[in-house]
Structure formats: structure tokens, C-alpha cells
C-alpha atoms as a PDB file:
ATOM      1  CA  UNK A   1      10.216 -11.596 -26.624  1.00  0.00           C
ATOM      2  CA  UNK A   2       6.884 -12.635 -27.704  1.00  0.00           C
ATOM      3  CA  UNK A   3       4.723 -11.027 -24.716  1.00  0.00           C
ATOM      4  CA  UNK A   4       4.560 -10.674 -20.839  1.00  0.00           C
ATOM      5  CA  UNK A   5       3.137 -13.486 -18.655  1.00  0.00           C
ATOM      6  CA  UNK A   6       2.046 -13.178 -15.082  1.00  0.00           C
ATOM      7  CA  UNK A   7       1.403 -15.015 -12.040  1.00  0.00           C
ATOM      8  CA  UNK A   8      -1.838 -16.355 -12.001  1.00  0.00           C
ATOM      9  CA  UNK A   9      -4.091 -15.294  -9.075  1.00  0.00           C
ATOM     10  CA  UNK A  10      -4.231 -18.870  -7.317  1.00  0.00           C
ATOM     11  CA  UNK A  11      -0.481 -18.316  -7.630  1.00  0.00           C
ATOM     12  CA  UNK A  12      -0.362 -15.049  -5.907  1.00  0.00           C
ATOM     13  CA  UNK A  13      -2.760 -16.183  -3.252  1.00  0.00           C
ATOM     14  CA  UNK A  14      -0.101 -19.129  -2.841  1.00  0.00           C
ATOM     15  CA  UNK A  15       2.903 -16.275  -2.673  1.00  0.00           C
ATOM     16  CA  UNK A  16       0.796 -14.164  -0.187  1.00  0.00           C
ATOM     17  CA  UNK A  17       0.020 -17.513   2.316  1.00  0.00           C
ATOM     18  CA  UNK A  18       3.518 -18.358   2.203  1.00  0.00           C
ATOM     19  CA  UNK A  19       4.539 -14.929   2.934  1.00  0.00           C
ATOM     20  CA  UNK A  20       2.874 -15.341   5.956  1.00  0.00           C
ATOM     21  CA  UNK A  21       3.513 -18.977   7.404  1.00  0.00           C
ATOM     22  CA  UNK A  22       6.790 -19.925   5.978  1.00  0.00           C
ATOM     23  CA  UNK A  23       8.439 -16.461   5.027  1.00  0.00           C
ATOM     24  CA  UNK A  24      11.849 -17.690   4.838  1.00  0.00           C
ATOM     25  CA  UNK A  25      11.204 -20.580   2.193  1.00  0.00           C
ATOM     26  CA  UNK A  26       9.783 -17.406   0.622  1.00  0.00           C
ATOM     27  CA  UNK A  27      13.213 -15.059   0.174  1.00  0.00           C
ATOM     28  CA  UNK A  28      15.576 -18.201   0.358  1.00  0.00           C
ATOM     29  CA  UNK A  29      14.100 -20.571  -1.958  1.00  0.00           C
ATOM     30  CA  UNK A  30      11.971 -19.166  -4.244  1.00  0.00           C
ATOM     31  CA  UNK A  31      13.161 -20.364  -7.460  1.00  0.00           C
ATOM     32  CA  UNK A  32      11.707 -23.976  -5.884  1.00  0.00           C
ATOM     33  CA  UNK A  33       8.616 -21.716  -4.940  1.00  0.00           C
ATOM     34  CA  UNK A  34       8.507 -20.492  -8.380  1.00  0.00           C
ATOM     35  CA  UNK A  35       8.861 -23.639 -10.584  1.00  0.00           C
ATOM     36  CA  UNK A  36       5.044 -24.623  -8.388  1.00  0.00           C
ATOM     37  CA  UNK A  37       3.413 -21.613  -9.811  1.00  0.00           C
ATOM     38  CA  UNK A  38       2.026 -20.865 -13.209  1.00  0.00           C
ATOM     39  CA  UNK A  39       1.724 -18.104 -15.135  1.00  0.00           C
ATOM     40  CA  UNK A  40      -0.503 -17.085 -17.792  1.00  0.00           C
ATOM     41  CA  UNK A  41      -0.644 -14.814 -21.231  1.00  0.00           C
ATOM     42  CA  UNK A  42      -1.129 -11.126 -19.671  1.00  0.00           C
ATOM     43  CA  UNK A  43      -0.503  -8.402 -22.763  1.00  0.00           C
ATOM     44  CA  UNK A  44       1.002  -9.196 -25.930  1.00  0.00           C
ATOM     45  CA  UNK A  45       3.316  -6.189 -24.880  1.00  0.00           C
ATOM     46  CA  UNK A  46       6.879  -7.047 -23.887  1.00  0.00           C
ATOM     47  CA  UNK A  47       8.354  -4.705 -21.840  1.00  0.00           C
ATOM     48  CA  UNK A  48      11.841  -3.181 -22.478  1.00  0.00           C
ATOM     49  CA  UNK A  49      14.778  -4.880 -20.505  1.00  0.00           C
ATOM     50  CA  UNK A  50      15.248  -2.303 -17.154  1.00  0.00           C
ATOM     51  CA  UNK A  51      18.293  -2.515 -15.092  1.00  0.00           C
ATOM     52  CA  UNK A  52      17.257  -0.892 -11.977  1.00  0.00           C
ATOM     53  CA  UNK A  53      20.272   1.125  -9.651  1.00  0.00           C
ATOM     54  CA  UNK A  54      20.799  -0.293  -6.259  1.00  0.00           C
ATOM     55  CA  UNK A  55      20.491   1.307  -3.271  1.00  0.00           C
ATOM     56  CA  UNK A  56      24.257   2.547  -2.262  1.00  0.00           C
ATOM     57  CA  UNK A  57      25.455   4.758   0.746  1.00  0.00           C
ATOM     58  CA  UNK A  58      24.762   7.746  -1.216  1.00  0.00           C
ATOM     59  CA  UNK A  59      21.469   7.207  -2.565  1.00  0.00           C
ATOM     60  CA  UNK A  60      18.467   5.297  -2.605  1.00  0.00           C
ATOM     61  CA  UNK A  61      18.052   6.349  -6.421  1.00  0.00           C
ATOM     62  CA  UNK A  62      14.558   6.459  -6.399  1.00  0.00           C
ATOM     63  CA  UNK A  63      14.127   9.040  -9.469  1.00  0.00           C
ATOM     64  CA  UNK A  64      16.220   7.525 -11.654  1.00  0.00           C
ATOM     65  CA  UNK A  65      14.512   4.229 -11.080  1.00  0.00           C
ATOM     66  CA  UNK A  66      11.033   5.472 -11.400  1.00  0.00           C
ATOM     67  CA  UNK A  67      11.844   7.021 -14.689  1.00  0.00           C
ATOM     68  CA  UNK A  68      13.704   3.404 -15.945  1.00  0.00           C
ATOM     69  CA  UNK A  69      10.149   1.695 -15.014  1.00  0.00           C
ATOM     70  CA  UNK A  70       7.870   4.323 -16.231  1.00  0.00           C
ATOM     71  CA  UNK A  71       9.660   4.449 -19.703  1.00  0.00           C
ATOM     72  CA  UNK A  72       9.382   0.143 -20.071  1.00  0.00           C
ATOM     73  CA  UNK A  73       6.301  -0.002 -18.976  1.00  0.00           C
ATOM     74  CA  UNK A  74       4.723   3.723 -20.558  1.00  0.00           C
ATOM     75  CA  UNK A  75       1.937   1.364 -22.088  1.00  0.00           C
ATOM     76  CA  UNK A  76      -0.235   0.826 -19.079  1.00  0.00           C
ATOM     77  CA  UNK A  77      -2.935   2.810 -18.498  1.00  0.00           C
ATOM     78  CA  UNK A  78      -4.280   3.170 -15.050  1.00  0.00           C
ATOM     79  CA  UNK A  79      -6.380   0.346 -14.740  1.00  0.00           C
ATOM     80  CA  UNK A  80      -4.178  -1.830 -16.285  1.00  0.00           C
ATOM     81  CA  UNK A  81      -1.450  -0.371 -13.630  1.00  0.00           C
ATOM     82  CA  UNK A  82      -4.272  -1.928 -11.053  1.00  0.00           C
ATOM     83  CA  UNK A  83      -3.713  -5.548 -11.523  1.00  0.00           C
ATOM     84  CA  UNK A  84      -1.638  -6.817  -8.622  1.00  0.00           C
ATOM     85  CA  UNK A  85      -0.574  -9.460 -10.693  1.00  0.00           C
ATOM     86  CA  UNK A  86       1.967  -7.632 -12.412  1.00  0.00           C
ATOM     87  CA  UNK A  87       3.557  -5.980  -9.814  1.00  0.00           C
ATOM     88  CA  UNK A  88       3.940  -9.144  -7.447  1.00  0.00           C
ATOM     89  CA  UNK A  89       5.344 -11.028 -10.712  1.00  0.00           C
ATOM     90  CA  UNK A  90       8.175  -8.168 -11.910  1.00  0.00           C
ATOM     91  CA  UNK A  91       8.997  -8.033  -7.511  1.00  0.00           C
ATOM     92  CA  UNK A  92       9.485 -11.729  -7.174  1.00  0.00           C
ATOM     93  CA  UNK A  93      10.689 -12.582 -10.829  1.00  0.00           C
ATOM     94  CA  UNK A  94      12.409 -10.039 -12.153  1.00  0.00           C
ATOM     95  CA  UNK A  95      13.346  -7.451 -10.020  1.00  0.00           C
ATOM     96  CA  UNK A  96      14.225  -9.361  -6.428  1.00  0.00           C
ATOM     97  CA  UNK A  97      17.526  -8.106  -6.192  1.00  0.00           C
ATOM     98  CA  UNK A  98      16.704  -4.640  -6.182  1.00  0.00           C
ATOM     99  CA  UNK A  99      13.527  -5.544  -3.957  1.00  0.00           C
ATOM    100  CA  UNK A 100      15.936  -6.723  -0.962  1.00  0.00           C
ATOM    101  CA  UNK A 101      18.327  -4.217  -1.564  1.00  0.00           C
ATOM    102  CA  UNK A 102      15.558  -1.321  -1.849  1.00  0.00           C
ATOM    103  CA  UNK A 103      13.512  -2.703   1.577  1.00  0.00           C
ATOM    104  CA  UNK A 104      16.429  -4.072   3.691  1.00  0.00           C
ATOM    105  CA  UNK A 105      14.755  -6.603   6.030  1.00  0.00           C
ATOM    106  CA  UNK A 106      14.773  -5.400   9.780  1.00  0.00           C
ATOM    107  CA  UNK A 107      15.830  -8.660  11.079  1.00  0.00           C
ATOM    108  CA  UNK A 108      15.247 -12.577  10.704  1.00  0.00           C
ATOM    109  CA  UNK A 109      12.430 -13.014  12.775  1.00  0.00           C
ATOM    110  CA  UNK A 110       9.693 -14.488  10.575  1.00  0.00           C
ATOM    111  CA  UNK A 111       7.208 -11.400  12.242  1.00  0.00           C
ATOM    112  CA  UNK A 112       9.223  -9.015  10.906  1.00  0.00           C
ATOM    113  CA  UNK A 113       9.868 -11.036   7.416  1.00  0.00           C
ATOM    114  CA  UNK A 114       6.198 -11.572   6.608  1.00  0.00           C
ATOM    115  CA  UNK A 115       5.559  -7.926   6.995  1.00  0.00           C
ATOM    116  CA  UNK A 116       8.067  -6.678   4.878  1.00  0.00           C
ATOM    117  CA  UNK A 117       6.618  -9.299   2.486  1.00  0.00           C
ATOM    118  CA  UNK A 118       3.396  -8.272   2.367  1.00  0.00           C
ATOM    119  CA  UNK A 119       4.691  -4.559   2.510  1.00  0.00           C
ATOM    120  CA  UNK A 120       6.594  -4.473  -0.388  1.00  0.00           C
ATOM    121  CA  UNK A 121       6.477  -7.136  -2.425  1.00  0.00           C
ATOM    122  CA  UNK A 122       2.514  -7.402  -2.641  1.00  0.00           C
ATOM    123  CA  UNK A 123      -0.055  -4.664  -4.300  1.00  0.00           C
ATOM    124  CA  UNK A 124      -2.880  -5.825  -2.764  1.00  0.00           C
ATOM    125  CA  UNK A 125      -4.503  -2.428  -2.594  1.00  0.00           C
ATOM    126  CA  UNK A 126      -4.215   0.943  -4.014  1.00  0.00           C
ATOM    127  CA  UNK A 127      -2.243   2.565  -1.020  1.00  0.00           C
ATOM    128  CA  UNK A 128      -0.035  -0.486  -1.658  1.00  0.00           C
ATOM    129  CA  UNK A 129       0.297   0.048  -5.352  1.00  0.00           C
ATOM    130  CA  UNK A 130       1.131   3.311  -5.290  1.00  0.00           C
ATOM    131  CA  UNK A 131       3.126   3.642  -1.780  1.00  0.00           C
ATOM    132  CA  UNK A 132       4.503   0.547  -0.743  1.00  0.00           C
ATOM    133  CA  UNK A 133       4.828  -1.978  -3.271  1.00  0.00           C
ATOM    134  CA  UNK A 134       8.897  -1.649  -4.670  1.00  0.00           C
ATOM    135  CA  UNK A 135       8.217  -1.696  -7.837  1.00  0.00           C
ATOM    136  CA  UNK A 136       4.493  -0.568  -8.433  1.00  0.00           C
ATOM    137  CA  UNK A 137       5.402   2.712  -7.071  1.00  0.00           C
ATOM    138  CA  UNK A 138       8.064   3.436  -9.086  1.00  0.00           C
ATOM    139  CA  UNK A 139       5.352   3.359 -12.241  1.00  0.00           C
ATOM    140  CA  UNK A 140       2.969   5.270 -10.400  1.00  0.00           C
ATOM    141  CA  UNK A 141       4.953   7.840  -9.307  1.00  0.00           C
ATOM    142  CA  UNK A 142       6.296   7.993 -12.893  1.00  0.00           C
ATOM    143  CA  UNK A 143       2.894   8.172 -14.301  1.00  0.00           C
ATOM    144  CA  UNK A 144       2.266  10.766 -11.945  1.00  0.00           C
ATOM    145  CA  UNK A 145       4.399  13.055 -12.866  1.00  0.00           C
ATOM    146  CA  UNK A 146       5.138  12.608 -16.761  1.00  0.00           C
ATOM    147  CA  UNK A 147       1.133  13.400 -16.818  1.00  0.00           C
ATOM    148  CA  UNK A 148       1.795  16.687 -15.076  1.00  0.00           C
ATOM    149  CA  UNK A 149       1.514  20.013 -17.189  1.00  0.00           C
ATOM    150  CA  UNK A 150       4.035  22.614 -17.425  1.00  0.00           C
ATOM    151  CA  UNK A 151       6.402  21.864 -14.615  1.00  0.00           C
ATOM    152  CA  UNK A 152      10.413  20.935 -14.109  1.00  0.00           C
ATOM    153  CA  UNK A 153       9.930  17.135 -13.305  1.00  0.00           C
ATOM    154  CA  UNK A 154      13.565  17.118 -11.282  1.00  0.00           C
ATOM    155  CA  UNK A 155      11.209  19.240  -8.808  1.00  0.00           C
ATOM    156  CA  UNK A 156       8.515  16.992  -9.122  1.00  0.00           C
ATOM    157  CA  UNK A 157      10.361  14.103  -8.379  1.00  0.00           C
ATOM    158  CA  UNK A 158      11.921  15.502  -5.384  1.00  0.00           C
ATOM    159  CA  UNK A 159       8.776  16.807  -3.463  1.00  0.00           C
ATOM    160  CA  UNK A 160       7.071  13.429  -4.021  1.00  0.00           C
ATOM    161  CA  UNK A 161      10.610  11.142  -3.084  1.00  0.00           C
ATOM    162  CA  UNK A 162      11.108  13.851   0.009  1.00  0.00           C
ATOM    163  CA  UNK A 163       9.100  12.047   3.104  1.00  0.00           C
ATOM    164  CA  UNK A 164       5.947   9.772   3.107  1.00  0.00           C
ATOM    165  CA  UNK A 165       3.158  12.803   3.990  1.00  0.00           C
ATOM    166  CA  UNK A 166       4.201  14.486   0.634  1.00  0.00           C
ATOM    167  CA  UNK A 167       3.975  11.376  -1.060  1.00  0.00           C
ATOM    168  CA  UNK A 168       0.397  10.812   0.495  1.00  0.00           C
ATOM    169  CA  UNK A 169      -0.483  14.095  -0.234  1.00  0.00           C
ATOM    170  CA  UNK A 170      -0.060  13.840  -4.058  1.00  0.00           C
ATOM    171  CA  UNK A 171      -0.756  10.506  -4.849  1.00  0.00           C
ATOM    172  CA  UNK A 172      -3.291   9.853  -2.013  1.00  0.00           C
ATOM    173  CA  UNK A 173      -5.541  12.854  -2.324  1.00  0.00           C
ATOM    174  CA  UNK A 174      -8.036  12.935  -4.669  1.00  0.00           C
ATOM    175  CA  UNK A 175      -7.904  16.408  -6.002  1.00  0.00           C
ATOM    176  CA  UNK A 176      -4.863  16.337  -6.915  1.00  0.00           C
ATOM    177  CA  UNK A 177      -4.731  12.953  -8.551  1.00  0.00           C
ATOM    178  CA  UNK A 178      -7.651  13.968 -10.448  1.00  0.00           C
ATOM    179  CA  UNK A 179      -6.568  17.533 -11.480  1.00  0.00           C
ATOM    180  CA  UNK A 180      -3.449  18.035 -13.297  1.00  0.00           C
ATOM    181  CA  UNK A 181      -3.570  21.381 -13.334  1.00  0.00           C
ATOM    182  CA  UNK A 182      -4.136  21.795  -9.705  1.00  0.00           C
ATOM    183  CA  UNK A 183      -1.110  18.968  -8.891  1.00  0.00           C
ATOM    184  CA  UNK A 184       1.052  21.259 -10.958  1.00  0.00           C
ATOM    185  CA  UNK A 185       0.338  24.256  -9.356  1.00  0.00           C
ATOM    186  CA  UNK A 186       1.008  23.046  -6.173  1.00  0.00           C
ATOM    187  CA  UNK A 187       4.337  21.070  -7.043  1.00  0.00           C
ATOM    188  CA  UNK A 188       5.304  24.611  -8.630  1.00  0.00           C
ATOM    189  CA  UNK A 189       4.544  26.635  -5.094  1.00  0.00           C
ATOM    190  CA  UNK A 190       5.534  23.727  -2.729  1.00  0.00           C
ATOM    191  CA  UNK A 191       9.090  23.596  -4.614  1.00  0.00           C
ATOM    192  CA  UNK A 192       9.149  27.409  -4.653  1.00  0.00           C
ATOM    193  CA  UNK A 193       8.671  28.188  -0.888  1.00  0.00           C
ATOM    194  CA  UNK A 194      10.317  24.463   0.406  1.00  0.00           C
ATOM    195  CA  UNK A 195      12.585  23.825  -1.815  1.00  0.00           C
ATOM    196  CA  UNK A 196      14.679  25.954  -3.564  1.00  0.00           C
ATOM    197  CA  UNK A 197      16.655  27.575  -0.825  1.00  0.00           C
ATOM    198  CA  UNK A 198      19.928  25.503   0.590  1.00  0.00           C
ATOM    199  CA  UNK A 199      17.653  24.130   3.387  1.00  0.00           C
ATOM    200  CA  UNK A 200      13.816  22.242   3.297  1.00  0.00           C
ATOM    201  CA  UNK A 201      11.228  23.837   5.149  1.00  0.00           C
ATOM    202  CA  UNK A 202       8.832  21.654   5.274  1.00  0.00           C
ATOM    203  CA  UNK A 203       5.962  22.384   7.733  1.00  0.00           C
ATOM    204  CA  UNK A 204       3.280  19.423   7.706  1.00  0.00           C
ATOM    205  CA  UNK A 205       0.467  21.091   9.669  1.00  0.00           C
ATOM    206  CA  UNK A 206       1.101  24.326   7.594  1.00  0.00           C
ATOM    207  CA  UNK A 207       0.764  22.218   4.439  1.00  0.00           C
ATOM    208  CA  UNK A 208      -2.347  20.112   5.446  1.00  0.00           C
ATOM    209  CA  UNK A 209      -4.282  23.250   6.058  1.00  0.00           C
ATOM    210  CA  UNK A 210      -3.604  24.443   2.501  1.00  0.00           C
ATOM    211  CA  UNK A 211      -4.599  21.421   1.256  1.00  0.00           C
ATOM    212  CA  UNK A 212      -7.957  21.698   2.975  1.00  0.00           C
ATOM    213  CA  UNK A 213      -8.593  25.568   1.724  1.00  0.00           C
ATOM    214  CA  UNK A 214      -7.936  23.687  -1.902  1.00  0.00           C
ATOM    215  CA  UNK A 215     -10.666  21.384  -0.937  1.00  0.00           C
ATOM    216  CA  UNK A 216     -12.778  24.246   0.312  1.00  0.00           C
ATOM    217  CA  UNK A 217     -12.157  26.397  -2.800  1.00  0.00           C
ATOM    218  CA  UNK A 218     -12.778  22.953  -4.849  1.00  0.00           C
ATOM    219  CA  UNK A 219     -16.221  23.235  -3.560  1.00  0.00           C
ATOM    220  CA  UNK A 220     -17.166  26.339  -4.655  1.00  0.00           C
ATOM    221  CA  UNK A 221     -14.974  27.115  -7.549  1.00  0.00           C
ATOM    222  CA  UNK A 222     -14.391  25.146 -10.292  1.00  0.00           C
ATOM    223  CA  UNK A 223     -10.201  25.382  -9.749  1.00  0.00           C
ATOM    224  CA  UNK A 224     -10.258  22.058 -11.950  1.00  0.00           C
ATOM    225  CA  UNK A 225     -11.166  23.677 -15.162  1.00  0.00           C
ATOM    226  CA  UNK A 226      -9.303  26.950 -14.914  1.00  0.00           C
ATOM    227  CA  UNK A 227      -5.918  27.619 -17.395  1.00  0.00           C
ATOM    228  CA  UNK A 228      -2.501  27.022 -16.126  1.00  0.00           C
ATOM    229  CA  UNK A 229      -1.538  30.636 -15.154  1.00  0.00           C
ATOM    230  CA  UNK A 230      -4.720  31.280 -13.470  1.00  0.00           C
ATOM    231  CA  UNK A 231      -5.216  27.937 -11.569  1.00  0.00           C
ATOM    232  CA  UNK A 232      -1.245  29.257 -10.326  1.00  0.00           C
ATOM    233  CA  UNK A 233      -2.551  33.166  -8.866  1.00  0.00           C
ATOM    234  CA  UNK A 234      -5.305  30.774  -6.975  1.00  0.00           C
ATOM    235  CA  UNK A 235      -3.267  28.340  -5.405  1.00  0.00           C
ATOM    236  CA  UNK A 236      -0.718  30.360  -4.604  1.00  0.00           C
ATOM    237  CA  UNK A 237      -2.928  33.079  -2.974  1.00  0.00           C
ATOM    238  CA  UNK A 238      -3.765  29.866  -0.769  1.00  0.00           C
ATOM    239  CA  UNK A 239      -0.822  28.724  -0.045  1.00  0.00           C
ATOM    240  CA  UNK A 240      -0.388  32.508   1.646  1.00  0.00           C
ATOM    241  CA  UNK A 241      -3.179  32.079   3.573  1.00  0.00           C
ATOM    242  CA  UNK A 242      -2.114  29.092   5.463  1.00  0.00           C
ATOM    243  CA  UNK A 243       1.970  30.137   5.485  1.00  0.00           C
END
């Protein structure tokens, strides 16, 4: 395998408009769709072959399948990561199956088709690439978390795959995607205090309000810079105040 080539942008712009007036050509016959579009020299990087699990009864699999995509594609950087290109290519061309197995669609009606479309199999924007898109978010979860310092990443892996504010909270927020050691400290006291006993005890309100104090202390301390076991006694004192 000599490189990676990727839809063209007139050729996702095509995807995207069909997505939205003819949505069932769109899942039903898009290898006729496909042999319309072009694609064009990306990175000379080929990425390893990736045989994502499917969703079963018992589990949606998420972990193991952000790990699989993080690992082939461990060469992006971040802005790289940004190019919807690549993400609506691997969804449509390479990784469908697991796509409609992942994101069931609700029903037939074309409504309801176009937005799961544009939901999950597009990247159009950050939130998108990093929350909705099925396979984008698998890397950027992945990056996520292999870039955190000093934690367990089975407990990283299950705050962020336990319910959509979590996810948001991690990936969304600022000062955590920009700190590492902050984002570690508070995987390490979230999983502590939520996680660890035989039940979750997840309190959303609670949690928001400890994320603001972070802010707050953001603003007059510089948490960002401190050492591992010292950024921990700060966050967790926090976390105490708003628990």
C-alpha cells in the first residue's frame, strides 16, 4: 500500500447534498455514489489494516475500537486529525459496516436518515469530530487519552465512554484539553469517588460546579504548570468543595 487517498472536497460537498435530498441512494447505493467521486493523494502514510468489533447485545465496544483506530492511525497530529476529509472517507469507504451497525438508523423516513447522516458520518466541525462522527471519535478519544500522564487508561476510557456530559466535559472543555496534567488529575479523582465502588455515582450538577472552581483556580493559579502530585492535592481539595 503505497499511501492513503481521500475524498476530495467537491466530493464531500457532493456526499453531504446527497445526504440531505436523496439519503437513501446514499446508504443503499453508494458504491454507484462512489465510482462519481474522486479522490486525491492525502499522506504518503498508509494506515495499518483495522478490523473494527461490532456492536453486539453485550457491548457497544467502544474502547477496544478506539484503541484499534488510535494505534493505525498514531501518525496524525491534531491538525492533521482536523481534516474532515479523512474521516468522511474511512466512514463511507472503509468502515460502513461498523458505521450502521455502531449508529443504528431510527427508522426509514428520509428526516430521520439525513440526520443520522450528517450526525455520524460527517466531521464537519470540531464537536462533530470529536463527539459524533463514528469514526473520528474513536481517534480523538484515543489521542486523548494515550497523551494523558500517569493514569490507568482502562479508567480513562470508561469515564469518557460513560454518558455524553463526561465526554463533553473532557474533550469539550478547554482546560482540560489543553492541560494534561489537570485532565489526569481529574480522571484520577472522578474514577476514585464515581467509579470504583460496585455502583456509578455520577452527579452532573455536582461535577459542573467543580469544573467551574477549576476554571476559577485556573485564573488565579497557574494549576497548568504545577507537577503531577501537586496538581492532584489541588484538584482534589476541589473536588471536596463541590461534593
Amino acid at each position: 500500500m503505497s499511501g492513503f487517498k481521500v475524498l476530495d472536497e467537491d466530493s464531500v460537498v457532493t456526499l453531504r447534498s446527497l445526504s440531505k435530498s436523496a439519503p437513501k441512494d446514499v446508504l443503499n447505493n453508494f458504491g454507484s455514489i462512489d465510482r462519481t467521486l474522486n479522490k486525491v493523494n492525502w499522506l504518503p502514510n498508509p494506515f495499518a489494516e483495522v478490523k473494527l468489533m461490532l456492536p453486539d447485545s453485550t457491548s457497544n465496544y467502544d474502547k477496544q475500537n478506539s484503541i484499534s483506530i488510535y494505534n493505525a492511525f498514531n501518525f496524525l497530529s491534531p491538525a492533521l486529525a482536523s481534516d474532515e476529509r479523512i474521516w468522511v472517507t474511512l466512514t463511507f469507504c472503509n468502515f460502513s459496516e461498523y458505521t450502521n451497525a455502531r449508529w443504528l438508523m431510527p427508522s426509514q423516513d428520509d428526516t430521520d436518515l439525513t440526520k443520522n447522516l450528517l450526525n455520524h458520518w460527517f466531521a464537519l466541525t470540531a464537536r462533530d469530530r470529536w463527539r459524533n462522527n463514528s469514526i473520528s471519535r474513536l481517534w480523538w478519544i484515543g489521542q486523548f487519552v494515550e497523551n494523558l500522564e500517569n493514569i490507568k487508561k482502562d479508567d480513562a476510557y470508561e469515564i469518557l465512554y460513560y454518558n455524553s456530559d463526561l465526554l463533553t466535559s473532557f474533550l469539550g472543555r478547554s482546560t482540560l484539553a489543553s492541560y494534561k496534567n489537570i485532565a489526569s488529575s481529574v480522571i484520577r479523582v472522578t474514577h476514585k469517588y464515581y467509579f470504583s465502588g460496585d455502583q456509578r455515582k455520577f452527579d452532573r450538577d455536582s461535577f459542573r460546579d467543580f469544573l467551574k472552581l477549576i476554571d476559577l483556580r485556573l485564573g488565579k493559579t497557574a494549576i497548568g504548570s504545577f507537577e503531577q502530585e501537586l496538581c492532584d492535592e489541588v484538584i482534589f481539595s476541589l473536588f471536596a468543595q463541590t461534593h
